[in-house]
Protein backbone atom coordinates (compact mmCIF):
# COMPACT_ATOMS: atom_id res chain seq x y z
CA UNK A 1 -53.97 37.67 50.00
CA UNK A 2 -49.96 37.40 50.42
CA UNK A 3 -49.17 37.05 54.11
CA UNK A 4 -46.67 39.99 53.72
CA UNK A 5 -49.47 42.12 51.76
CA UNK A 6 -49.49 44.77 54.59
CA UNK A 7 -46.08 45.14 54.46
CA UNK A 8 -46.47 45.83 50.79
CA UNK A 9 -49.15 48.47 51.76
CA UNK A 10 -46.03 50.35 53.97
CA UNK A 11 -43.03 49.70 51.74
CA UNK A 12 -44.36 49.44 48.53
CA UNK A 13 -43.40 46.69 45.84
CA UNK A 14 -40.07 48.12 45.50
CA UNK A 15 -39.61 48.33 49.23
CA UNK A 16 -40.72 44.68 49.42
CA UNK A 17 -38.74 43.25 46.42
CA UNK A 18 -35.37 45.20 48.56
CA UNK A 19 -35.60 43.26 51.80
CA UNK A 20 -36.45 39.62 49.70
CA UNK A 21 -33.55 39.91 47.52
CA UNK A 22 -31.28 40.62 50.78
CA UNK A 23 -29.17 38.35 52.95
CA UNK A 24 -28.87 38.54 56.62
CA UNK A 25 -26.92 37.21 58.69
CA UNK A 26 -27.56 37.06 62.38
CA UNK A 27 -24.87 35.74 64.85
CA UNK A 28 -26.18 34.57 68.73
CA UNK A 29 -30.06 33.17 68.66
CA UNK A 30 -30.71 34.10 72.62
CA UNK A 31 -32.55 37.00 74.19
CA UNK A 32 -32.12 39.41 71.39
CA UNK A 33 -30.67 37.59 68.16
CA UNK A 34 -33.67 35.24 68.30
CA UNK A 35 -36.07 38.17 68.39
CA UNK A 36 -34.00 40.46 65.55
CA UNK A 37 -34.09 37.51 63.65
CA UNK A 38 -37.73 36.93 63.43
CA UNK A 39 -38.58 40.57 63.19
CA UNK A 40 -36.00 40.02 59.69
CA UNK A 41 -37.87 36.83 58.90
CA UNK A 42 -41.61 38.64 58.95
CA UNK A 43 -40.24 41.61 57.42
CA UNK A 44 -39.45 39.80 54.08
CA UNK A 45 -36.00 38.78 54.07
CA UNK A 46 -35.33 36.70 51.18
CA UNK A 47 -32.05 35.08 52.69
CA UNK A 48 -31.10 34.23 56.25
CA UNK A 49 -27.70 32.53 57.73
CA UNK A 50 -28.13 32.32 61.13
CA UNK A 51 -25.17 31.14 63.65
CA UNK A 52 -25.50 29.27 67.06
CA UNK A 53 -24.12 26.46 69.15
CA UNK A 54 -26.05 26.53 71.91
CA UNK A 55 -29.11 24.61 73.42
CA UNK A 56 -32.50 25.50 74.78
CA UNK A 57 -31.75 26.06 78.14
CA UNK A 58 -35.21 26.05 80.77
CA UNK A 59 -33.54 29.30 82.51
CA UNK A 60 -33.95 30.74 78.67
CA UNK A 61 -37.83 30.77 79.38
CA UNK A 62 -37.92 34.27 81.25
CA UNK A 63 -36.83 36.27 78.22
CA UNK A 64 -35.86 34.16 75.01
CA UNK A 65 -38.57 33.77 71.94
CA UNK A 66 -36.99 29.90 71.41
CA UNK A 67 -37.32 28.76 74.92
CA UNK A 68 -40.44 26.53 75.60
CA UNK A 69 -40.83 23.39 77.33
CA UNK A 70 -41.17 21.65 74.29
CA UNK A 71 -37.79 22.82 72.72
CA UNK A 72 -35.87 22.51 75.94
CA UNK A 73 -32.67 20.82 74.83
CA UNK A 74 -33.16 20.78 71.35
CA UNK A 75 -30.72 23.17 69.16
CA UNK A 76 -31.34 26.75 69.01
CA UNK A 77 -30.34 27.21 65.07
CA UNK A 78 -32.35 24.03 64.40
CA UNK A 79 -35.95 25.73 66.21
CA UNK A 80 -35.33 29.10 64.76
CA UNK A 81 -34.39 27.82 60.81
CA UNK A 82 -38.03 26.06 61.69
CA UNK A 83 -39.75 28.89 62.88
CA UNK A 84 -38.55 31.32 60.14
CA UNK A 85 -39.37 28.42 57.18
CA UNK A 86 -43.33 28.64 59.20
CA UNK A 87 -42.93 32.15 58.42
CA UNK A 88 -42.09 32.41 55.12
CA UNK A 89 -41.79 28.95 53.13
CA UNK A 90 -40.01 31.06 50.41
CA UNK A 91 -36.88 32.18 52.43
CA UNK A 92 -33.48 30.44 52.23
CA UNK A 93 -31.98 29.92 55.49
CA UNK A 94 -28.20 28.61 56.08
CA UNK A 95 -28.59 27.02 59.74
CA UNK A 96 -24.56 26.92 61.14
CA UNK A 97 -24.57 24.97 64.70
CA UNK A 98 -21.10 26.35 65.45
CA UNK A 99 -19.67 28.18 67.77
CA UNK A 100 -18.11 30.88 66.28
CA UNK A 101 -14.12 31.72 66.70
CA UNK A 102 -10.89 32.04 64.74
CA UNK A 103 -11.10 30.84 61.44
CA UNK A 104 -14.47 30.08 61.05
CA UNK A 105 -15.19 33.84 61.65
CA UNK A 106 -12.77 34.99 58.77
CA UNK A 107 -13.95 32.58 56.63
CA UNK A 108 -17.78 33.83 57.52
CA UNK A 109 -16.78 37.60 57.57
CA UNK A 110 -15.24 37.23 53.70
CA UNK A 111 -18.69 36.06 52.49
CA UNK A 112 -21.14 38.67 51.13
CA UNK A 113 -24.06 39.64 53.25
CA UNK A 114 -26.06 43.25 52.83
CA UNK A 115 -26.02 42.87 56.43
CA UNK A 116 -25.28 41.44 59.93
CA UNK A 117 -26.84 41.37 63.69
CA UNK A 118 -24.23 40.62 66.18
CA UNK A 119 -25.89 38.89 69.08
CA UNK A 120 -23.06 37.40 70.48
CA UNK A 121 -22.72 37.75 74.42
CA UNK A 122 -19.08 36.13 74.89
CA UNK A 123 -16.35 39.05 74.57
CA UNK A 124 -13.57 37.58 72.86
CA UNK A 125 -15.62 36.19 69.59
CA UNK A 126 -17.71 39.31 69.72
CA UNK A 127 -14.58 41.59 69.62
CA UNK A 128 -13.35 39.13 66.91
CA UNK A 129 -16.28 39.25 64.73
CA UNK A 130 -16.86 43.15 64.65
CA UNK A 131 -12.74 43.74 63.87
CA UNK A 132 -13.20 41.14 60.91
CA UNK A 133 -16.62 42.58 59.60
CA UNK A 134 -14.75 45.90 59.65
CA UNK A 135 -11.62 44.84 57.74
CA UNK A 136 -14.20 43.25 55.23
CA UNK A 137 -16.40 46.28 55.09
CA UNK A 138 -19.39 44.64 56.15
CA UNK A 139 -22.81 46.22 57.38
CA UNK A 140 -22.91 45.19 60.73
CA UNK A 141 -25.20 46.52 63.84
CA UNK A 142 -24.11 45.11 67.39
CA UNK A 143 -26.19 44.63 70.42
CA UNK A 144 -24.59 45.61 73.64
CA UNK A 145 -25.49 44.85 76.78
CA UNK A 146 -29.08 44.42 77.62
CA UNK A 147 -29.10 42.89 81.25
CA UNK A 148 -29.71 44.32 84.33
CA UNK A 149 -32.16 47.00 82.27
CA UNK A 150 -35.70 47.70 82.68
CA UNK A 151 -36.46 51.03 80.73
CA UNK A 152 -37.15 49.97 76.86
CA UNK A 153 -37.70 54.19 76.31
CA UNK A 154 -33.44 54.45 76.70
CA UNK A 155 -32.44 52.02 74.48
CA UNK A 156 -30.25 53.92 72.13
CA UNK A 157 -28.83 53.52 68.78
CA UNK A 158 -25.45 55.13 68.13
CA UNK A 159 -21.84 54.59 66.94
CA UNK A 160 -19.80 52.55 69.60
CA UNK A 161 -17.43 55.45 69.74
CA UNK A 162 -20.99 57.45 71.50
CA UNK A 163 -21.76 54.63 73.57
CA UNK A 164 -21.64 54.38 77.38
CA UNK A 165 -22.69 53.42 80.57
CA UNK A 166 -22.89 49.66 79.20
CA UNK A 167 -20.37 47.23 81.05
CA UNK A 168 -20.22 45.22 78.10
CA UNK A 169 -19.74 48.13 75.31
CA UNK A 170 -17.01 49.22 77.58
CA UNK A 171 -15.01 46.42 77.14
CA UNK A 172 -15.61 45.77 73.55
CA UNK A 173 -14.66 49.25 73.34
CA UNK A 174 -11.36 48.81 75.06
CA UNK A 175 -10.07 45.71 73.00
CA UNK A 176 -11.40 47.04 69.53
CA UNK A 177 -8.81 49.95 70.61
CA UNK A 178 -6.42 47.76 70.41
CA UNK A 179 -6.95 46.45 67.27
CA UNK A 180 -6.99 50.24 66.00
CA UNK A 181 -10.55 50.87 66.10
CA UNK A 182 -12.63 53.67 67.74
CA UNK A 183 -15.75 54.31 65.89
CA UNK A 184 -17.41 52.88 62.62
CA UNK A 185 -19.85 50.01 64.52
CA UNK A 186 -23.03 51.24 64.67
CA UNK A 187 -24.40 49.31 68.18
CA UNK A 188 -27.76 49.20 70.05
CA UNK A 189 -27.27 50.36 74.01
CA UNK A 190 -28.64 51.58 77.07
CA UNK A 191 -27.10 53.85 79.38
CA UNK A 192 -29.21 52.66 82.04
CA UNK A 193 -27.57 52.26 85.34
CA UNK A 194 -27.91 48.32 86.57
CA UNK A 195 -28.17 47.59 89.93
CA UNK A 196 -25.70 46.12 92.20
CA UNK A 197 -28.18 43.67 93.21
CA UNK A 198 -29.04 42.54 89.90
CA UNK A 199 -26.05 40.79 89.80
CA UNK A 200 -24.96 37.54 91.24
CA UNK A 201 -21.20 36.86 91.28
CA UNK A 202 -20.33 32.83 91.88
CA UNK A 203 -17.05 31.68 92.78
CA UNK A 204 -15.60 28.94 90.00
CA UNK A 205 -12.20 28.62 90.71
CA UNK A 206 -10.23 31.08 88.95
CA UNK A 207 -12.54 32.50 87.26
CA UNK A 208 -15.38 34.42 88.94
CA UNK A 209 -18.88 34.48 86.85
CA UNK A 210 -21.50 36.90 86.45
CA UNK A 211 -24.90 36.31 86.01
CA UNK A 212 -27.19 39.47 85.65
CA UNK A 213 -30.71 39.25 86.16
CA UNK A 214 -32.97 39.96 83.22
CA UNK A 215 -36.98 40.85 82.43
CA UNK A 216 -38.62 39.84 79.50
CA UNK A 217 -39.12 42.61 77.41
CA UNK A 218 -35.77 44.30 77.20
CA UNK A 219 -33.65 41.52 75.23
CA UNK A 220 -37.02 41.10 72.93
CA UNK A 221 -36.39 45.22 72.61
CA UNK A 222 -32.88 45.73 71.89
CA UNK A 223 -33.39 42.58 68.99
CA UNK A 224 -36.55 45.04 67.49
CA UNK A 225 -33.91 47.94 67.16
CA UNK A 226 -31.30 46.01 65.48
CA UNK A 227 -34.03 44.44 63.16
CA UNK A 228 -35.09 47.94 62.66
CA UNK A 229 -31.81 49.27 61.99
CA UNK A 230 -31.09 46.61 59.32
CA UNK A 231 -34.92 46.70 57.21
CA UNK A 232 -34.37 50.77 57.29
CA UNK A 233 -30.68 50.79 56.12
CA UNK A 234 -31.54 48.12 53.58
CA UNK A 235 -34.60 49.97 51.94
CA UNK A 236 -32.65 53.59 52.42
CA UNK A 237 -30.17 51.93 49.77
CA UNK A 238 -30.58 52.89 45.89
């Protein structure tokens, strides 16, 4: 029996033969891009570029599918391309250790994809990525802020233009306004309120840093709805 037969059993061959001759890209492999891109991966994906810079980190273990003892330290692009082969030895996966800015995202953004998971927590490269996926016209679902969250049952999905009550949406909002754009993103959010003690802020100099306390389940979550978002926009296609 075909390891994706029950998947066959839902979709149906043509349903199957959609998602493995489709090419995903996810950006960010933490908390939610990891877990969007293995739902992808067991779903049938034929073709997977996935984009990160970063490390196993042991303060990863609490909520990201990578982080184990025995990957601690080791890249994140290099465990997941491994995990996702252990899946399914027939996908093609581009592994880019790179963190993602400037050029490299234009260059990135002008290649086709049927469609993209932005899992990028850093503002300005986020911002960047979703104003150069929307000058290329490219499918592209963004996750929004999942910290400081602990009811799964209001995660929403909506255009960014309908999205609120997210710290981080707000601000992606604000710059993508500036760069002429209101609505047109289709994002995964939560309106839930986070609690002033869920956040620590520590002093670094200039800067002051934020670090919001997270649970387990919710980054696993919002990756499941952008996973979902891209199988059921890819088989909804003629």
């Amino acid at each position: 029996m075909n390891w994706n037969s029950r998947t066959q059993l839902l979709l149906g061959e043509e349903g199957v033969k959609k998602l493995a001759s489709s090419h995903v890209l996810v950006v960010g492999l933490g908390g939610v891009g990891a877990y969007a891109a293995e739902q992808l991966a067991r779903a049938g994906i034929g073709k997977m570029t996935i984009v990160d810079c970063d490390t196993v980190n042991v303060t990863n273990k609490n909520r990201q599918l990578l982080a184990l003892d025995s990957t601690v330290g080791r890249p994140k692009v290099e465990v997941m391309a491994e995990r996702i082969r252990d899946i399914n030895p027939d996908v093609e996966v581009v592994a880019l250790n790179q963190y993602l800015k400037d050029q490299p995202i234009i260059d990135l953004m002008e290649q086709p994809f049927d469609y993209i998971v932005d899992a990028i927590d850093t503002l300005a490269p986020k911002v960047f990525l979703l104003y150069y996926a929307v000058l290329n016209k490219q499918n592209i679902v963004s996750c929004m802020g999942s910290g400081g969250k602990l009811d799964p049952s209001m995660i929403q999905v909506a255009d960014i233009a309908k999205s609120h009550n997210c710290r981080l949406a707000f601000y992606v909002r604000k710059r993508l306004h500036r760069l002429g754009i209101r609505e047109g993103i289709t994002v995964v959010f939560s309106p839930e309120k986070v609690a002033d003690s869920a956040v620590s802020i520590e002093e670094q100099t200039e800067n002051k840093i934020a670090t919001v306390g997270t649970i387990s389940y919710m980054p696993a979550m919002f990756g499941c709805y952008c996973a979902s978002h891209v199988i059921r926009e890819i088989l909804a296609r003629d």
